[in-house]
Protein backbone atom coordinates (compact mmCIF):
# COMPACT_ATOMS: atom_id res chain seq x y z
CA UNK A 1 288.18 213.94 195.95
CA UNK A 2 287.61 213.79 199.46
CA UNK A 3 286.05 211.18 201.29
CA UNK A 4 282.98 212.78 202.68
CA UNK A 5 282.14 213.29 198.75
CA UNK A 6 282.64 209.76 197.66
CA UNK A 7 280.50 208.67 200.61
CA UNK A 8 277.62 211.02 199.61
CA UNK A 9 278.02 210.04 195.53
CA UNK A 10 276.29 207.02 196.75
CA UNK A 11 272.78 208.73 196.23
CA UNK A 12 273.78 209.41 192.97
CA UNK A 13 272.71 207.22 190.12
CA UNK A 14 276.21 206.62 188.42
CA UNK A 15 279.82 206.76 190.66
CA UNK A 16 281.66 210.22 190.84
CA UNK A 17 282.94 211.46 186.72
CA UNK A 18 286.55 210.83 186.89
CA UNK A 19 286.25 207.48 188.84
CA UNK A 20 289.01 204.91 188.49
CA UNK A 21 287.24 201.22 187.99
CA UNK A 22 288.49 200.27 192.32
CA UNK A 23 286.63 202.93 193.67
CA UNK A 24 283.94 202.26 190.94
CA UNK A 25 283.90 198.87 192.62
CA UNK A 26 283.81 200.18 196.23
CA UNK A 27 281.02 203.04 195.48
CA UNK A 28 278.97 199.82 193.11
CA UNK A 29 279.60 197.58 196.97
CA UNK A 30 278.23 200.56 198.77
CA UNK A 31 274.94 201.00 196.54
CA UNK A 32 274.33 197.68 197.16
CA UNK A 33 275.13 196.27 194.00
CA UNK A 34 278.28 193.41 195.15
CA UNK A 35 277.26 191.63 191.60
CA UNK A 36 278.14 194.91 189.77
CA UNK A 37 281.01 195.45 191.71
CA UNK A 38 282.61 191.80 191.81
CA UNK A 39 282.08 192.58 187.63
CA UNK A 40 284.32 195.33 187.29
CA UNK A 41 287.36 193.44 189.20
CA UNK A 42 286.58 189.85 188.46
CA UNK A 43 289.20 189.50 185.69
CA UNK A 44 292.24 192.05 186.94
CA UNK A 45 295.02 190.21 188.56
CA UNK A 46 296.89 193.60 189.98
CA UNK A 47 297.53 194.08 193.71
CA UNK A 48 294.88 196.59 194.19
CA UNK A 49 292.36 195.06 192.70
CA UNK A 50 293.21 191.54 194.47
CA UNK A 51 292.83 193.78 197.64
CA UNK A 52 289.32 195.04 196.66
CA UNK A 53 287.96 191.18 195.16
CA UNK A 54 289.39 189.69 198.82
CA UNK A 55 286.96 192.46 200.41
CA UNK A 56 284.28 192.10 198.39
CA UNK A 57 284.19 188.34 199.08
CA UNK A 58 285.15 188.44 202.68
CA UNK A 59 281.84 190.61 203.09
CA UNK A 60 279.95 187.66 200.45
CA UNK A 61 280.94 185.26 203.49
CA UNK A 62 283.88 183.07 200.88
CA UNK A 63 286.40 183.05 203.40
CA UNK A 64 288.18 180.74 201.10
CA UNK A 65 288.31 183.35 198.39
CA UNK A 66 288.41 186.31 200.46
CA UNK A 67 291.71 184.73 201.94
CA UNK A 68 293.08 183.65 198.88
CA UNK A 69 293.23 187.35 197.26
CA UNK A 70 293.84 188.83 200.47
CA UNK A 71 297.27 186.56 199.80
CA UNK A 72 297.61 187.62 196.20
CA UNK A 73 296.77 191.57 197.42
CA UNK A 74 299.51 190.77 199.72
CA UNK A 75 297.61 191.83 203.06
CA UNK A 76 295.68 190.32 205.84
CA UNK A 77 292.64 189.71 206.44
CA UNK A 78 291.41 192.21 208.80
CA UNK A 79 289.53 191.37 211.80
CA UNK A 80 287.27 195.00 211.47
CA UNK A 81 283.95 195.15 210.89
CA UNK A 82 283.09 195.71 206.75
CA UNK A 83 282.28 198.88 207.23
CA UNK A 84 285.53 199.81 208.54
CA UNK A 85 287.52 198.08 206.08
CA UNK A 86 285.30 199.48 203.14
CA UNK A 87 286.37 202.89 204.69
CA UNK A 88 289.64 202.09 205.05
CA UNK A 89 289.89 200.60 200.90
CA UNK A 90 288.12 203.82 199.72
CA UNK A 91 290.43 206.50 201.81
CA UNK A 92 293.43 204.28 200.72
CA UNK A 93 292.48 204.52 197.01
CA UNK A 94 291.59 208.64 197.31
């Protein structure tokens, strides 16, 4: 799938058929739902999804969280705007 189309699923009621549960996350983030999208992740320990959690609460404002599972994700925080790092998850994960 290309980018442009996940982007524009988000008018869609339910995420793109065929979507793995860390771009379900990141389309769940984009609709506005962070409680629906914290849900999906909240119990997976695996890099990728310690990547998406540290996003997800970097954006909530838990910079204690956000940089605790940006350590277990093994990355850094990002100094970019959330936009730009919610891009940069979603065209990592296509």
């Amino acid at each position: 799938m290309q980018f442009e189309t996940f982007q524009q699923s988000i008018i869609d009621a339910v995420p793109p058929a065929g979507t793995g549960i860390y771009l379900a996350a990141m389309w769940y983030d984009r609709k506005g739902d962070w409680e629906k999208a914290h849900s999906i992740l909240n119990d997976l320990e695996d890099l990728t999804a310690c990547w998406v959690h540290a996003y997800l609460h970097r954006k909530e404002g838990d910079s204690w969280n956000a940089d605790y599972s940006y350590r277990k994700a093994a990355k850094k925080s990002p100094s970019v705007s959330y936009q730009r790092e919610w891009e940069a998850i979603v065209k990592a994960l296509l």
